[in-house]
N, C-alpha and C. Protein backbone atom coordinates (compact mmCIF):
# COMPACT_ATOMS: atom_id res chain seq x y z
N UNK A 1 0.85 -1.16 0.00
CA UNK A 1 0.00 0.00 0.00
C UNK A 1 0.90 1.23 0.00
N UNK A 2 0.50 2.23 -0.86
CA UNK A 2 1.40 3.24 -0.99
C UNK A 2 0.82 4.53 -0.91
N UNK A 3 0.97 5.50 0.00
CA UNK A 3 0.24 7.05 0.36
C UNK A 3 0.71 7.72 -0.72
N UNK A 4 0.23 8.86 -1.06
CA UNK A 4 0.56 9.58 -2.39
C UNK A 4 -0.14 11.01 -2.16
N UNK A 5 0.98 11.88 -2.86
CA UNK A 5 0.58 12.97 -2.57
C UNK A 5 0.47 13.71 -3.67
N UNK A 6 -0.42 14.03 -4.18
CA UNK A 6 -0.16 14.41 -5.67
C UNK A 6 -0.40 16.17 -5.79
N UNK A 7 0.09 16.58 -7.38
CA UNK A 7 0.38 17.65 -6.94
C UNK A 7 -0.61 18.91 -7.22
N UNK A 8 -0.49 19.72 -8.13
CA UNK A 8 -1.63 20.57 -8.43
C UNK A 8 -3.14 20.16 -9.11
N UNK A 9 -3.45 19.66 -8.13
CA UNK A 9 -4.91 19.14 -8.46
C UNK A 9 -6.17 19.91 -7.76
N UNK A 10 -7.28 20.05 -8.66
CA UNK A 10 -8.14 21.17 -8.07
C UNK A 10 -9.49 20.53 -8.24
N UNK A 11 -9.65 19.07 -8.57
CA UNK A 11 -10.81 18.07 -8.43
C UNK A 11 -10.51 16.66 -8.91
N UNK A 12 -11.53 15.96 -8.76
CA UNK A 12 -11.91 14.51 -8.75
C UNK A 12 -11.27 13.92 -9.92
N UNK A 13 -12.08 14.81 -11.15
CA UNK A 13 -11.67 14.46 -12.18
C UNK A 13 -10.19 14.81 -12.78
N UNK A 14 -9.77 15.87 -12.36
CA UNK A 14 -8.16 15.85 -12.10
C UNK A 14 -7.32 14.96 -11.69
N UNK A 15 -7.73 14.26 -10.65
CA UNK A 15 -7.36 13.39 -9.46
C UNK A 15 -6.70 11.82 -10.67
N UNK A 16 -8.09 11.63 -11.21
CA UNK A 16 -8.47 10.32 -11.84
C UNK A 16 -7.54 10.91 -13.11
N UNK A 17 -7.28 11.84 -13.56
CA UNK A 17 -6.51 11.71 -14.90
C UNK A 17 -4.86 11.45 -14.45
N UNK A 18 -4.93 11.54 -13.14
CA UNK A 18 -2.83 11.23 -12.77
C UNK A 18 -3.08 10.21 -11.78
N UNK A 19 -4.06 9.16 -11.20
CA UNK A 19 -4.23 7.88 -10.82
C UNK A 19 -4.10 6.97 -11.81
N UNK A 20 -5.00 7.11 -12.27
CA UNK A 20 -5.49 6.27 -14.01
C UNK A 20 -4.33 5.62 -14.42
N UNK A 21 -3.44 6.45 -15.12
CA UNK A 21 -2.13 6.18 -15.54
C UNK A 21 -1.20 5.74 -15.00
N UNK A 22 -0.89 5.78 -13.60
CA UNK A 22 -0.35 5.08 -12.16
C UNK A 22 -0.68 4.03 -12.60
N UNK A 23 -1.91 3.80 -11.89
CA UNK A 23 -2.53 2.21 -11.78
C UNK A 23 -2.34 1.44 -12.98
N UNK A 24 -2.61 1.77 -13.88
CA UNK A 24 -2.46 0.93 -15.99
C UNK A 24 -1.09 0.37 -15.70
N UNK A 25 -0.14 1.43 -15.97
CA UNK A 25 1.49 1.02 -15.85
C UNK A 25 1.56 0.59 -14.36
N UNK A 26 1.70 0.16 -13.23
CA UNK A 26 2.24 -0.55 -12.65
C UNK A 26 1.40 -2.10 -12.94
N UNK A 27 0.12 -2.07 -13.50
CA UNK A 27 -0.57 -3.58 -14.22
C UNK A 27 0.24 -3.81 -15.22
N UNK A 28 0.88 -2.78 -16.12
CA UNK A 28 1.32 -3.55 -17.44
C UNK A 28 2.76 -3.76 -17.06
N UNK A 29 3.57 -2.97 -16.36
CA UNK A 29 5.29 -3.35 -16.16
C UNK A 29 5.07 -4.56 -15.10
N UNK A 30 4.68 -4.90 -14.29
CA UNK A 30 4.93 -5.83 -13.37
C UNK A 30 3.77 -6.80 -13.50
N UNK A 31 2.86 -6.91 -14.06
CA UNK A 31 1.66 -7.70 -14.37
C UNK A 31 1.19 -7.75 -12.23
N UNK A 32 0.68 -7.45 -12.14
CA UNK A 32 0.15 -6.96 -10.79
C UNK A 32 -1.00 -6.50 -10.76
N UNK A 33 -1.82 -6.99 -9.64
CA UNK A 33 -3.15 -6.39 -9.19
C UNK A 33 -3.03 -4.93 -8.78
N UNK A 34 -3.24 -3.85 -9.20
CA UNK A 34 -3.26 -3.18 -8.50
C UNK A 34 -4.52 -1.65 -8.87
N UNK A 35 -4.66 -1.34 -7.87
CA UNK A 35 -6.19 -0.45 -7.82
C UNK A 35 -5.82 1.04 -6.62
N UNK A 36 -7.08 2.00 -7.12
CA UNK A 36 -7.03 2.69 -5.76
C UNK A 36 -7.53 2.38 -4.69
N UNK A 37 -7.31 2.08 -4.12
CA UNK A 37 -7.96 1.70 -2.71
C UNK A 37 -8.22 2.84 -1.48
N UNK A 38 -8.23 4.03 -1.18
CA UNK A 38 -8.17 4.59 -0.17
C UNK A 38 -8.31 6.25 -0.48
N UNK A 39 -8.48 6.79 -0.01
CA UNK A 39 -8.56 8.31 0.04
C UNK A 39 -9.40 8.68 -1.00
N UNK A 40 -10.30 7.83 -1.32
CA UNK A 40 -10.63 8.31 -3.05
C UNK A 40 -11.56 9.77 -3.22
N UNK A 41 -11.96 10.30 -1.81
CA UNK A 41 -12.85 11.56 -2.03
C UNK A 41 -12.25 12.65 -1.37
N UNK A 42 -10.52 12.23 -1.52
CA UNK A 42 -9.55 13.20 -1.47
C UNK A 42 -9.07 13.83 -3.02
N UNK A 43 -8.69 15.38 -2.67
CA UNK A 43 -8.24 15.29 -4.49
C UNK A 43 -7.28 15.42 -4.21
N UNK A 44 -6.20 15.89 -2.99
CA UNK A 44 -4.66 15.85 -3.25
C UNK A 44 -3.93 14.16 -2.92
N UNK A 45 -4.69 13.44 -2.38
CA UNK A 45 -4.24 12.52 -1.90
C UNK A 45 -4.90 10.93 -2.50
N UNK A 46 -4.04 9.96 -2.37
CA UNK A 46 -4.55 8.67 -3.27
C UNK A 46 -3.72 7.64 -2.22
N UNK A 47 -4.45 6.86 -2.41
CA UNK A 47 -3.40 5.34 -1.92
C UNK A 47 -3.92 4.45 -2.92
N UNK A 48 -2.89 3.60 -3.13
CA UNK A 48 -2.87 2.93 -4.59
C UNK A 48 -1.80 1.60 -3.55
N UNK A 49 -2.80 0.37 -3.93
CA UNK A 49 -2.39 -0.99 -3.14
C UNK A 49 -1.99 -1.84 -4.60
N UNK A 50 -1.29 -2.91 -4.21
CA UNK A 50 -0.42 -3.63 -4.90
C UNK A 50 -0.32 -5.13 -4.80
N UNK A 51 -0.89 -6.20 -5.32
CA UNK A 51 -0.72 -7.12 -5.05
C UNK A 51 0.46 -8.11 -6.01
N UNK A 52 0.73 -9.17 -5.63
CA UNK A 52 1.23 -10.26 -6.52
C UNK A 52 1.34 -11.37 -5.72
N UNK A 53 1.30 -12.76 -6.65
CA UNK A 53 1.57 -14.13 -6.47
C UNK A 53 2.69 -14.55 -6.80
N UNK A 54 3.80 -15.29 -6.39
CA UNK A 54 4.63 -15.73 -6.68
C UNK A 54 4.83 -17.05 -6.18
N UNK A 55 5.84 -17.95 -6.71
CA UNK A 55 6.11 -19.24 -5.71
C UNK A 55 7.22 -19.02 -4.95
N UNK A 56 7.55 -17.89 -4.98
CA UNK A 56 9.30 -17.14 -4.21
C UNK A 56 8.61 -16.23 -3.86
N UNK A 57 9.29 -16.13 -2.07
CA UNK A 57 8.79 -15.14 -1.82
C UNK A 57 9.89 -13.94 -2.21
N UNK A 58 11.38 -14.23 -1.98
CA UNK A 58 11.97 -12.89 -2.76
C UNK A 58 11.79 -12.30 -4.21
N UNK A 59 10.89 -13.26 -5.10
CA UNK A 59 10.49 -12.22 -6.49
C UNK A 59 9.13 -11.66 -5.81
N UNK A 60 8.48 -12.32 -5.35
CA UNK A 60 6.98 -11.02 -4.28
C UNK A 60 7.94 -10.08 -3.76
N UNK A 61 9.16 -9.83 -3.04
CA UNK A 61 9.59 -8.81 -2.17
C UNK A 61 10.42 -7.94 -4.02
N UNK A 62 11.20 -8.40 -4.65
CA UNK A 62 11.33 -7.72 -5.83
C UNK A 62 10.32 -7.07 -6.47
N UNK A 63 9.51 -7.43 -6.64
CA UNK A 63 8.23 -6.89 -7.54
C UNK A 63 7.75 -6.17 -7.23
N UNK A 64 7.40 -6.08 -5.24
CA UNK A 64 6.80 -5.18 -4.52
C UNK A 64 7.58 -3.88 -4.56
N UNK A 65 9.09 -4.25 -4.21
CA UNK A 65 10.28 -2.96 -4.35
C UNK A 65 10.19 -2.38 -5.29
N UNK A 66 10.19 -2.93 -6.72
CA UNK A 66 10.55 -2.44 -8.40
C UNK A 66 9.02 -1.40 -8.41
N UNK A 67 7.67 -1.73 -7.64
CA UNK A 67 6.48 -0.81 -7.86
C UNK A 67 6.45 0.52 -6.56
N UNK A 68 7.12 0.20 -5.94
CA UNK A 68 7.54 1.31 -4.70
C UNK A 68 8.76 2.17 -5.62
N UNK A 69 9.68 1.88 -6.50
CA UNK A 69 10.23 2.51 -6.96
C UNK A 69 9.75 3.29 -8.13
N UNK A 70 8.77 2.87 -8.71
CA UNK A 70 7.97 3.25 -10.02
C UNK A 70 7.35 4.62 -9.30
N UNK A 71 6.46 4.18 -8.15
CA UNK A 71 5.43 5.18 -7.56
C UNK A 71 6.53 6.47 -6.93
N UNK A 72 7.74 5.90 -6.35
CA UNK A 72 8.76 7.34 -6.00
C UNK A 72 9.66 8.19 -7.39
N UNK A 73 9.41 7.44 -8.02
CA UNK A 73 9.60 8.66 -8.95
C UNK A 73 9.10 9.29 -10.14
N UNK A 74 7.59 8.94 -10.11
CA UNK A 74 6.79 9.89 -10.60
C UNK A 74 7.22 11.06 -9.95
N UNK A 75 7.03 11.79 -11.30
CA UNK A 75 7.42 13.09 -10.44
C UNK A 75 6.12 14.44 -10.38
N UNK A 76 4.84 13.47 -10.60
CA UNK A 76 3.39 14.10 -10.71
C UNK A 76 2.59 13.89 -9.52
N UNK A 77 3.77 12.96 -8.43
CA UNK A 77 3.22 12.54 -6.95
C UNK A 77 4.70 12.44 -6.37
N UNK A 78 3.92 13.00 -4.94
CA UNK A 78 4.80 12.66 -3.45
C UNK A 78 4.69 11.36 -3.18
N UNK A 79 5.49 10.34 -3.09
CA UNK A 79 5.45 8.70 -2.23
C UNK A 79 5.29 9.24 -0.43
N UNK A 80 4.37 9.45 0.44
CA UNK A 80 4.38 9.70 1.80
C UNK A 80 4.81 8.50 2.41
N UNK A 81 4.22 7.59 2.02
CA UNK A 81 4.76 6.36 2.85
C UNK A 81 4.31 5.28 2.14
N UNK A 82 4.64 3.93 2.02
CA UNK A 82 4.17 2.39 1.73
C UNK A 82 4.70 1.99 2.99
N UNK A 83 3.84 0.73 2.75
CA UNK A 83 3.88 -0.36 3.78
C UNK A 83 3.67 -1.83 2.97
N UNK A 84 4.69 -2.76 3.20
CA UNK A 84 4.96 -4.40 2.83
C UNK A 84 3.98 -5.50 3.77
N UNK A 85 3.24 -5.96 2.52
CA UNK A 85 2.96 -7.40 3.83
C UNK A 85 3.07 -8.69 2.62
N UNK A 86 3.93 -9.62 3.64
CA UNK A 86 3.69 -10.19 2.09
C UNK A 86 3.43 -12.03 2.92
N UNK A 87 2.36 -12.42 2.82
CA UNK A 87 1.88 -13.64 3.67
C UNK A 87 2.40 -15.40 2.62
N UNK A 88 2.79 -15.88 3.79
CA UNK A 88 3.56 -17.11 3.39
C UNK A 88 2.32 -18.26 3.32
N UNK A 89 2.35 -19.33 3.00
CA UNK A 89 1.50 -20.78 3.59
C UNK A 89 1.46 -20.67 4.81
N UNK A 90 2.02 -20.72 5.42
CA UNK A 90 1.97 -20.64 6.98
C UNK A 90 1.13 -19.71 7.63
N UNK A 91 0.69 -18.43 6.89
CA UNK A 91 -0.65 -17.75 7.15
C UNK A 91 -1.78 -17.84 7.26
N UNK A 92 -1.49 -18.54 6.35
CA UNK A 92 -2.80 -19.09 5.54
C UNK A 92 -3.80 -19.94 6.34
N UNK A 93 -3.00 -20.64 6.98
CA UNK A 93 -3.83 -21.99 8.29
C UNK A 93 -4.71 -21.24 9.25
């Protein structure tokens, strides 16, 4: 999950024209679930969550890193913070 601070935006539909394009490209470079999830009736602010499957968990911790790096350097958003969870078989029970 990743906080976002985006920048001169003055509505909704503003909002959705520099999410939109976020969300597409981190689905098409990393083939990944990913959506807005959070703040959505904010216009400076977005959180944009991230999923993937792997049978390794260090390509899930790569994949997760390589889209935390995508989202910090847009340079049409602030990265405020992400947060990692990444659940094993052993969760699962």
């Amino acid at each position: 999950m990743a906080d976002l601070l985006l920048g001169d935006i003055r509505s909704l539909k503003d909002k959705r024209g520099v999410v939109r394009p976020i969300v597409a490209e981190l689905r098409r470079r990393f083939e990944v679930a990913a959506a807005e999830t959070g703040a959505q009736e904010l216009y400076r602010r977005a959180e944009i969550s991230v999923s993937t499957v792997s049978g390794e968990h260090g390509r899930v911790l790569d994949t997760l890193q390589a889209c935390e790096r995508l989202l910090a350097g847009r340079p049409e958003v602030e990265l405020l913070s992400s947060r990692q969870r990444v659940l094993d078989d052993d969760d699962l029970d």
